[in-house]
C-alpha atoms as a PDB file:
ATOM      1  CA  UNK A   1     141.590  76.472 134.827  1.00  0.00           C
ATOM      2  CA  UNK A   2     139.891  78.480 132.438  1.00  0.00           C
ATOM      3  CA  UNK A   3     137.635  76.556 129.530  1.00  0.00           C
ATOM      4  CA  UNK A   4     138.328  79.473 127.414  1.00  0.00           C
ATOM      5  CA  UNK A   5     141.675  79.437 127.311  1.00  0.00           C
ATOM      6  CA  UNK A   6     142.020  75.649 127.015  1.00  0.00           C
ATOM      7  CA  UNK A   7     139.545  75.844 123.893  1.00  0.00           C
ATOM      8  CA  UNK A   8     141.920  78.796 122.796  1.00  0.00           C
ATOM      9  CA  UNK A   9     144.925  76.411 123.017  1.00  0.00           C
ATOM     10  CA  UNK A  10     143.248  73.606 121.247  1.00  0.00           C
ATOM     11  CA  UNK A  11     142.503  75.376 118.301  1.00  0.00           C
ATOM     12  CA  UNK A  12     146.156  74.614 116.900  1.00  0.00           C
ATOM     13  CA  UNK A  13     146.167  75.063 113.182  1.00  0.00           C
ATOM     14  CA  UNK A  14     148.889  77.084 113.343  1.00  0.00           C
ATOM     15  CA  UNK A  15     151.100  74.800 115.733  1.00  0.00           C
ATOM     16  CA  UNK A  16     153.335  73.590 113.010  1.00  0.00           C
ATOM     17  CA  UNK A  17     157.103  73.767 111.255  1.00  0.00           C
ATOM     18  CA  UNK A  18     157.305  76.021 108.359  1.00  0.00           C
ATOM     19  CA  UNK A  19     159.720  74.455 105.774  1.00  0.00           C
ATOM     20  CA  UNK A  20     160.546  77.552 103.814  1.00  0.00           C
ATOM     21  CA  UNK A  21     160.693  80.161 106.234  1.00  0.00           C
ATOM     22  CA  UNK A  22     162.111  82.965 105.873  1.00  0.00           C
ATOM     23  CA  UNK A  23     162.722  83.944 109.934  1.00  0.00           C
ATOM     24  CA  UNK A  24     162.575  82.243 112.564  1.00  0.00           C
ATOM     25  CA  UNK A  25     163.300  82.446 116.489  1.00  0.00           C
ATOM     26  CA  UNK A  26     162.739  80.259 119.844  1.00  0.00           C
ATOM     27  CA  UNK A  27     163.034  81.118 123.432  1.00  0.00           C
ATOM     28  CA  UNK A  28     163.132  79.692 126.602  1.00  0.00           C
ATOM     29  CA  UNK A  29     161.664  80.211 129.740  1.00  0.00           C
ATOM     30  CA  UNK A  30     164.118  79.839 132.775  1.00  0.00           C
ATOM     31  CA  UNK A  31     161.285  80.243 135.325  1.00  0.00           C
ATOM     32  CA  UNK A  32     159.147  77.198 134.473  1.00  0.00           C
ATOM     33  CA  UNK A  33     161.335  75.309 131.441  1.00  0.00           C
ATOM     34  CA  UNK A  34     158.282  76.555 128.797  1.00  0.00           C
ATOM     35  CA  UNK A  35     159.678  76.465 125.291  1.00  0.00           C
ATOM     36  CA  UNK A  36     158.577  77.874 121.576  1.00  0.00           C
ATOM     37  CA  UNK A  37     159.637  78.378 118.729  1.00  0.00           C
ATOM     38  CA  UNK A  38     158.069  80.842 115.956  1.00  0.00           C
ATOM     39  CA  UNK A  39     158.964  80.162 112.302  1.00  0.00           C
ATOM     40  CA  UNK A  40     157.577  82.850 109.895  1.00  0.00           C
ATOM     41  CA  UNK A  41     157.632  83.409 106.272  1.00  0.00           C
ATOM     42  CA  UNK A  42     157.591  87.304 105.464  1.00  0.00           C
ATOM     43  CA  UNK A  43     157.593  88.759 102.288  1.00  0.00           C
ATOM     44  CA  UNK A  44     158.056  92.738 101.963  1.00  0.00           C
ATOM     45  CA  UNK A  45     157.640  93.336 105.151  1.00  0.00           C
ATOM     46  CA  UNK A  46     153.999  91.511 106.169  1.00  0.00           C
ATOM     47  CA  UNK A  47     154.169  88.214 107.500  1.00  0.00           C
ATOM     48  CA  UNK A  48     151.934  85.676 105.301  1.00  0.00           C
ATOM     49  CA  UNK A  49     152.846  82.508 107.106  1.00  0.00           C
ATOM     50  CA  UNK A  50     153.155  82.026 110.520  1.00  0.00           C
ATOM     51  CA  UNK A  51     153.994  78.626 112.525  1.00  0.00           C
ATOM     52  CA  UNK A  52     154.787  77.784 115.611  1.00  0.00           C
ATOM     53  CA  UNK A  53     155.387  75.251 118.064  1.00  0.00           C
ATOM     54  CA  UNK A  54     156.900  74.173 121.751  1.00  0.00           C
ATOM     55  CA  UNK A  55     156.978  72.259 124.439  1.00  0.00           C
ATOM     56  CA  UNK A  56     155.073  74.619 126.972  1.00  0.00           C
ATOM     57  CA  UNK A  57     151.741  75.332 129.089  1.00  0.00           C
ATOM     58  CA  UNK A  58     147.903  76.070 128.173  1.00  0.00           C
ATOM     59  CA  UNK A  59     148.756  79.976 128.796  1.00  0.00           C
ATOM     60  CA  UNK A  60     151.947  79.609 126.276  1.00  0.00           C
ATOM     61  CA  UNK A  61     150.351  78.070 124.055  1.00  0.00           C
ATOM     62  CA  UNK A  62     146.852  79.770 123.816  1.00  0.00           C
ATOM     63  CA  UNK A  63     148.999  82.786 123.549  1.00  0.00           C
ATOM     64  CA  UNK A  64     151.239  81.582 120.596  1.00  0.00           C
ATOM     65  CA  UNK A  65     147.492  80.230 118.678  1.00  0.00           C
ATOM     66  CA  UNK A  66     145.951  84.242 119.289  1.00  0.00           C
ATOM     67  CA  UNK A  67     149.848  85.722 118.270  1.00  0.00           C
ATOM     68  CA  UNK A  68     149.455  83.272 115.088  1.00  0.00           C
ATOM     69  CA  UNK A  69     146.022  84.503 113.864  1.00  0.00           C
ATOM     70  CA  UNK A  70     146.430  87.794 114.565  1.00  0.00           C
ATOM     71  CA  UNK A  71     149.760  88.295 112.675  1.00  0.00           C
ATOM     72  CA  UNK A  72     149.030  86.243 109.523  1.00  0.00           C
ATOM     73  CA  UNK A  73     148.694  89.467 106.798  1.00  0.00           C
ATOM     74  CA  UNK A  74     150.016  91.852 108.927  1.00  0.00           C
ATOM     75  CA  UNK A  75     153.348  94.245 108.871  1.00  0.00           C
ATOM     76  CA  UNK A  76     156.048  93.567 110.496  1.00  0.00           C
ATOM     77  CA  UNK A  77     155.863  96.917 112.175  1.00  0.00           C
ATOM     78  CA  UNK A  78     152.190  96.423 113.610  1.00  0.00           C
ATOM     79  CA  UNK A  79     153.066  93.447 115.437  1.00  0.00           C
ATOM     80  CA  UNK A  80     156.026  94.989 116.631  1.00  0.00           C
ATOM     81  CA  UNK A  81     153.733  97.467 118.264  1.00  0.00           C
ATOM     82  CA  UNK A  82     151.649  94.266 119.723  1.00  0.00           C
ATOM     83  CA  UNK A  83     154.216  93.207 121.427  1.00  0.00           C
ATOM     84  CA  UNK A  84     155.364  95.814 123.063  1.00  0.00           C
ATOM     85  CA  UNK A  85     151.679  96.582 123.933  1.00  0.00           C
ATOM     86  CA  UNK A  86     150.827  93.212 124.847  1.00  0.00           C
ATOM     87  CA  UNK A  87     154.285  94.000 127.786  1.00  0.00           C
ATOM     88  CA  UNK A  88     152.719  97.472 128.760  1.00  0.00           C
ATOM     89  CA  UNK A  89     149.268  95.222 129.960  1.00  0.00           C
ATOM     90  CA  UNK A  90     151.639  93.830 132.426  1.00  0.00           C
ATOM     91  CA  UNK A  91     152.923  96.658 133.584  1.00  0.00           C
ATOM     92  CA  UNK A  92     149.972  97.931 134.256  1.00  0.00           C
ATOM     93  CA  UNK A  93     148.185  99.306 131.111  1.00  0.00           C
ATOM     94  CA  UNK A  94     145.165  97.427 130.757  1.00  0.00           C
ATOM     95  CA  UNK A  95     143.274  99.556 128.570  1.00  0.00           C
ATOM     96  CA  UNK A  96     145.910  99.583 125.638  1.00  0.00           C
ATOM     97  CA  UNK A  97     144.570  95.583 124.825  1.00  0.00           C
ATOM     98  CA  UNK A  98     141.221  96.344 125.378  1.00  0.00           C
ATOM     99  CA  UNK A  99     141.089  99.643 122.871  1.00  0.00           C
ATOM    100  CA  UNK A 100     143.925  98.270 119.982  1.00  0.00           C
ATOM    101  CA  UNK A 101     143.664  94.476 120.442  1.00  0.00           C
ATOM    102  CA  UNK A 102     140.049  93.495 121.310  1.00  0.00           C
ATOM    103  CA  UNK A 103     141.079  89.970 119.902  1.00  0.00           C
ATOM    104  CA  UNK A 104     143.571  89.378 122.608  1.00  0.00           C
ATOM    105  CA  UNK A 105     141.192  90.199 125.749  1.00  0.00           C
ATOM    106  CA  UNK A 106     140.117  86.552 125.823  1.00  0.00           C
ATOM    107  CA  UNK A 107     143.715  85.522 127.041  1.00  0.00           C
ATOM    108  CA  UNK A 108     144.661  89.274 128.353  1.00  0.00           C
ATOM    109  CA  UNK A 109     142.488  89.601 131.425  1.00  0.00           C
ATOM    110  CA  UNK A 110     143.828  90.821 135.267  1.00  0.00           C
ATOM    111  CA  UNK A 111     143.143  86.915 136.766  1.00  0.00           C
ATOM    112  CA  UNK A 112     145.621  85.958 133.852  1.00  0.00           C
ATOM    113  CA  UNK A 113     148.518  87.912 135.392  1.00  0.00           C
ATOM    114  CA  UNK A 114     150.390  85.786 137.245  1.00  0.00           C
ATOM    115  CA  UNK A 115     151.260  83.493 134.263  1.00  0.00           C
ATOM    116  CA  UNK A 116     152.781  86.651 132.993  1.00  0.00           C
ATOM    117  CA  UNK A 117     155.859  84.784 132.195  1.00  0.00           C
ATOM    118  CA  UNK A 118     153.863  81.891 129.884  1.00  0.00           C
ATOM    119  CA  UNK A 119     151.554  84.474 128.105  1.00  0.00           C
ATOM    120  CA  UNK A 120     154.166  87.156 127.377  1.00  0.00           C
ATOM    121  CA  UNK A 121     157.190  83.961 125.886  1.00  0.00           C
ATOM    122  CA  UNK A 122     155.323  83.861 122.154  1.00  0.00           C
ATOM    123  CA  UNK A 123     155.462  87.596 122.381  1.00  0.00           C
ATOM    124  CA  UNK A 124     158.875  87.516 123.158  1.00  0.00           C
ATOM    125  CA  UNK A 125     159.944  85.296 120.496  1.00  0.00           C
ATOM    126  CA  UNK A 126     158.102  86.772 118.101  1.00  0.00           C
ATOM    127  CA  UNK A 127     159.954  90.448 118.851  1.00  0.00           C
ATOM    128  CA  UNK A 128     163.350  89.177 117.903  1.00  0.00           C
ATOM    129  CA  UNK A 129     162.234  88.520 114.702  1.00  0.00           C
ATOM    130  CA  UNK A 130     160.150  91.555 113.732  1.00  0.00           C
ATOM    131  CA  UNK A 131     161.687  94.249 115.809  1.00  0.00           C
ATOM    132  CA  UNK A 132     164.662  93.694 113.571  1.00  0.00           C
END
């Protein structure tokens, strides 16, 4: 296990339920039962309030903590380019993290590929909501 990651999943301020939120989305995992759900409060477009929170790994849930921070005061449309970049790193295009995202490369890294399925679920979730 990497102490990185498990310090990046402990730092949890954002692993709560939003009240007021304006949008809000959860997914499943049918692979290994890993759950979250991402409750966001956006206001003309940028998200100001981001929370989260699931029943899921270290890998889900370090991703869902980075996802939180980096969308807080962001528009809806950046993020929406996130995820979809933070998919193309799976695929095989590891230098579109590394140039756009340098935040991410803590949790984006080739020995973290096979818990694709964990690390990509926050992502996921959070494209229902802000692909829309």
């Amino acid at each position: 296990m990497d102490l990185e990651i498990l310090k990046i999943a402990s730092d949890n301020d954002n692993n709560r339920h939003i009240e007021d939120s304006t949008h809000h989305s959860k997914l499943k995992n049918p692979l290994c039962g890993d759950e979250i759900l991402i409750n966001l409060v956006i206001k003309k477009d940028k998200i100001v309030e981001f929370g989260y929170q699931g029943k899921s790994c270290v890998y889900c849930q370090a991703s869902a903590n980075l996802l939180s921070k980096i969308s807080i005061n962001k528009q809806k449309s950046k993020i929406n380019e996130l995820c979809d970049d933070a998919k193309l790193f799976f695929e095989g295009n590891n230098e579109v993290i590394k140039k756009k995202w340098k935040f991410m490369h803590k949790l984006f890294k080739s020995k973290n590929k096979t818990r694709k399925e964990c690390i990509l679920l926050p992502f996921k979730t959070m494209k229902k909501i802000v692909s829309n």
